[in-house]
C-alpha atoms as a PDB file:
ATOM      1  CA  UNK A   1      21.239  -1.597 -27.583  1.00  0.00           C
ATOM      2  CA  UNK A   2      18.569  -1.290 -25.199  1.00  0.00           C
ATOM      3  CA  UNK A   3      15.543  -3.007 -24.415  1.00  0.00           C
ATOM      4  CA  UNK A   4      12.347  -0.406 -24.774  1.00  0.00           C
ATOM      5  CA  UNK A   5      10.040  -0.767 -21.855  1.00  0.00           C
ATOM      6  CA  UNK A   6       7.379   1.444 -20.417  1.00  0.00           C
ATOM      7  CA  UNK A   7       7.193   2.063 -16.550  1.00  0.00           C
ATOM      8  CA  UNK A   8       4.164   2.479 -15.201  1.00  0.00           C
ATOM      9  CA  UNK A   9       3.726   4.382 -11.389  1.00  0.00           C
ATOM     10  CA  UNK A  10       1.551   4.724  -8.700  1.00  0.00           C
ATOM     11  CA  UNK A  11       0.355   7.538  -7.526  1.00  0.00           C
ATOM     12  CA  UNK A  12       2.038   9.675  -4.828  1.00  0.00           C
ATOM     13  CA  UNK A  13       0.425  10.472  -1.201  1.00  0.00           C
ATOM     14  CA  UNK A  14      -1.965  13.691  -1.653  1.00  0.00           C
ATOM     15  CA  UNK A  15      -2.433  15.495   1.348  1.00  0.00           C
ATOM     16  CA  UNK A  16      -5.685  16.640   2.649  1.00  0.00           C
ATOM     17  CA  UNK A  17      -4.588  20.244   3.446  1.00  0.00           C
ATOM     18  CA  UNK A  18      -3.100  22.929   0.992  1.00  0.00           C
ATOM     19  CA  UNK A  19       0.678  23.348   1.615  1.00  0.00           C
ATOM     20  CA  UNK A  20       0.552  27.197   0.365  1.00  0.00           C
ATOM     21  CA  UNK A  21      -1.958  27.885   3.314  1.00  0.00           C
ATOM     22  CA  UNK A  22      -0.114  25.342   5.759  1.00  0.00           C
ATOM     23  CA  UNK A  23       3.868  26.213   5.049  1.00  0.00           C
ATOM     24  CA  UNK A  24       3.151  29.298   6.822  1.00  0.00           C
ATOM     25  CA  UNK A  25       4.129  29.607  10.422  1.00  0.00           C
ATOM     26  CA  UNK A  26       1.200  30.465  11.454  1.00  0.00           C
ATOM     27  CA  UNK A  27      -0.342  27.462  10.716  1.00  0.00           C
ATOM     28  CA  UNK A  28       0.798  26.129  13.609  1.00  0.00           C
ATOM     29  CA  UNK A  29      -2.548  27.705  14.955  1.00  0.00           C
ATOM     30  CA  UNK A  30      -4.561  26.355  12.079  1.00  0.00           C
ATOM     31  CA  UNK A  31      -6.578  23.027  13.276  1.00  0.00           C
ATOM     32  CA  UNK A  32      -6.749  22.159   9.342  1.00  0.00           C
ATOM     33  CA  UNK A  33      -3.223  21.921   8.933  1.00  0.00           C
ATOM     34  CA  UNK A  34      -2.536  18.326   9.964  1.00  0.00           C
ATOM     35  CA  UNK A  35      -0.004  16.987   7.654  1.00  0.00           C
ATOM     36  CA  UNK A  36      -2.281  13.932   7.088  1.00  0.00           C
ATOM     37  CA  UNK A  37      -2.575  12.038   3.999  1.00  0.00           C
ATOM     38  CA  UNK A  38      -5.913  10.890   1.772  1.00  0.00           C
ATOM     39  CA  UNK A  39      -5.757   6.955   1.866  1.00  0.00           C
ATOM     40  CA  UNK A  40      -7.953   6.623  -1.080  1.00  0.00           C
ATOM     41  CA  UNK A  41      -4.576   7.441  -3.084  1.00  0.00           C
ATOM     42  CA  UNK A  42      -3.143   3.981  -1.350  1.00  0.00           C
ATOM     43  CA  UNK A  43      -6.731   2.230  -2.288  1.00  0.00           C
ATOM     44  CA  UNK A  44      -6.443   2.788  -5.767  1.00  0.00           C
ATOM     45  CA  UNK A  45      -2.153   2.004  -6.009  1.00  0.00           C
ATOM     46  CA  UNK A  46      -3.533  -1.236  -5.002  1.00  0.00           C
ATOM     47  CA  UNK A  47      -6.275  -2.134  -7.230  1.00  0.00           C
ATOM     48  CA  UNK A  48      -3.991  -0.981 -10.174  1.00  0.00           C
ATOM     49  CA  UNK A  49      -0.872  -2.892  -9.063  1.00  0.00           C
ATOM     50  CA  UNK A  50      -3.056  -6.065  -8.818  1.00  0.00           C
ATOM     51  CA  UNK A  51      -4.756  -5.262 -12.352  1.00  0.00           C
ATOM     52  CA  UNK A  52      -1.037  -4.672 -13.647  1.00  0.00           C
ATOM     53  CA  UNK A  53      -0.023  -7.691 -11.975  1.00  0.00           C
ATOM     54  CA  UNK A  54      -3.120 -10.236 -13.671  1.00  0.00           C
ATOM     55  CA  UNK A  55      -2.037  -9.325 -16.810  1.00  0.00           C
ATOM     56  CA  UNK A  56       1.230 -10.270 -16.692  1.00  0.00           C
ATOM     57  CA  UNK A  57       2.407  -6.811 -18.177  1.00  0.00           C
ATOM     58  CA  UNK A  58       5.872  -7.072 -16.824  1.00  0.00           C
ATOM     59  CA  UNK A  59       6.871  -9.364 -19.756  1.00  0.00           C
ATOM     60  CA  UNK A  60       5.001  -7.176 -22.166  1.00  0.00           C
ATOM     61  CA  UNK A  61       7.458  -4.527 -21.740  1.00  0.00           C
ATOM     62  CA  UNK A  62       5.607  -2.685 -18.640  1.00  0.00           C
ATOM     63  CA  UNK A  63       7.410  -2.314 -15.201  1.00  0.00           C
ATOM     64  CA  UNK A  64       5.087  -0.879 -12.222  1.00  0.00           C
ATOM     65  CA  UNK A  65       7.022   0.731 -10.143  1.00  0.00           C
ATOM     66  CA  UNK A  66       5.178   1.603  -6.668  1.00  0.00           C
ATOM     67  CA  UNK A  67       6.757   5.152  -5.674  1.00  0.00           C
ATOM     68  CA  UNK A  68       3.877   5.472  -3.020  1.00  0.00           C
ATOM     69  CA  UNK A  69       5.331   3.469  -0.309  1.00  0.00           C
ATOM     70  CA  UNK A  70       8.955   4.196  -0.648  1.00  0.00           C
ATOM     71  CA  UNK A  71       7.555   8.362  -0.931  1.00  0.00           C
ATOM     72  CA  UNK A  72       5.537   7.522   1.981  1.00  0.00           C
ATOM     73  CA  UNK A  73       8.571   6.479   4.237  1.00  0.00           C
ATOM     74  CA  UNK A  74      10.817   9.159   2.960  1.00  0.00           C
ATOM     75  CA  UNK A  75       8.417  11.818   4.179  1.00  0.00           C
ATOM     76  CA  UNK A  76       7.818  10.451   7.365  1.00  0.00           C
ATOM     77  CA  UNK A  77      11.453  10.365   7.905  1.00  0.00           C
ATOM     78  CA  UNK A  78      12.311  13.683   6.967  1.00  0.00           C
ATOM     79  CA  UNK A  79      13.071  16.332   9.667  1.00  0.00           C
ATOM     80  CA  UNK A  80      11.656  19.537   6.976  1.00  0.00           C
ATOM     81  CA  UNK A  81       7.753  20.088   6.890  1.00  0.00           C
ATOM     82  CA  UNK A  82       5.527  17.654   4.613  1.00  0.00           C
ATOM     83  CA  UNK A  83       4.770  20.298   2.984  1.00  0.00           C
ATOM     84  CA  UNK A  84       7.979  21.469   1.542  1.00  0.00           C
ATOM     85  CA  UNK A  85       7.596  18.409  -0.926  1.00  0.00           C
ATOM     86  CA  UNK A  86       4.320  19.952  -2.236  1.00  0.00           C
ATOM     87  CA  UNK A  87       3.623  22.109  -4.729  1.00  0.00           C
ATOM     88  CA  UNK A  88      -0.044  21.636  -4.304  1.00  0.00           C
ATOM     89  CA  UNK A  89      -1.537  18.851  -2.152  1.00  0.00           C
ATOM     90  CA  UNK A  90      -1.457  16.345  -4.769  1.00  0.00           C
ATOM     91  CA  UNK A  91       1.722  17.539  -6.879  1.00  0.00           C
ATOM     92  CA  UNK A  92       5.216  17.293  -5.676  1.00  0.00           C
ATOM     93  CA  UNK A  93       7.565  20.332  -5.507  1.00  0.00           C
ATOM     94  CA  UNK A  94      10.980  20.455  -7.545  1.00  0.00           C
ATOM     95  CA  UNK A  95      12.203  19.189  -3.801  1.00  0.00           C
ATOM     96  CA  UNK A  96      10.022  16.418  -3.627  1.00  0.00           C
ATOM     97  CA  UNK A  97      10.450  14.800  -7.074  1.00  0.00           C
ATOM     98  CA  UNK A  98      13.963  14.727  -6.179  1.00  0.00           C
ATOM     99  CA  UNK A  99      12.679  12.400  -3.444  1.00  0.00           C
ATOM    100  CA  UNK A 100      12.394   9.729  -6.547  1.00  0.00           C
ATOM    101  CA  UNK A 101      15.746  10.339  -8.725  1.00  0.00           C
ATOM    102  CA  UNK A 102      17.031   7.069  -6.465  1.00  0.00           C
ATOM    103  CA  UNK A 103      13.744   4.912  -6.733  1.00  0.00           C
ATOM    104  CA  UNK A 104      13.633   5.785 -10.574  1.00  0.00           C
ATOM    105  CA  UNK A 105      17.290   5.071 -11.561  1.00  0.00           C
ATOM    106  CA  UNK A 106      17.390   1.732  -9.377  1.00  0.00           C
ATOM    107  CA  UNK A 107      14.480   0.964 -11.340  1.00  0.00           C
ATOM    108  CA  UNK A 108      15.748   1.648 -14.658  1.00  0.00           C
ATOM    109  CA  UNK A 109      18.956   0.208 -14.550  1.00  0.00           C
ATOM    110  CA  UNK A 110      17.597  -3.257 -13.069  1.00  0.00           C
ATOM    111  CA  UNK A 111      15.543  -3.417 -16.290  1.00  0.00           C
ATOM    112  CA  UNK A 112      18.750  -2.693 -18.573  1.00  0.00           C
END
């Protein structure tokens, strides 16, 4: 039987450009297309990890799990655009979510 738990993420780097207008190859061109990231997102994962973290919610049944950081290094890593993870600049594509299946299953079956 397994233990019931919630899990409880941070938010994922939002870019400050729009990937539809960016992708293109003629962005190149574009001074707005700078594949840089709003660090307000990284602000906020913070505060909310130390909130989660004062209330002791990990033996309540809550597990944060911070996917910004380990998102973060993937995607400075990778050889493809930034913006081939993005759907929108603050929604991952169906490529970029499979950035997480490893982060997410690690997670999960350390907490079975």
């Amino acid at each position: 039987l397994f233990r019931s738990f919630l899990i409880v993420t941070s938010g994922i780097p939002v870019l400050t450009a729009d990937p539809d207008v960016c992708s293109n190859s003629l962005a190149r061109i574009n001074n707005m297309c700078t594949s840089k990231f709003d660090n307000a997102v990284k602000e906020k994962n913070a505060l909310y990890q130390a909130f989660i973290n004062n209330r002791n919610s990990s033996a309540k049944g809550f597990l944060f799990l911070d996917i910004y950081s380990p998102l973060m290094a993937k995607l400075s890593r990778s050889r493809n655009s930034v913006y081939n993870y993005y759907f929108n600049s603050s929604h991952l594509s169906r490529e970029g979510a499979f950035l997480l299946v490893p982060l997410l299953s690690e997670a999960i079956m350390e907490k079975q």
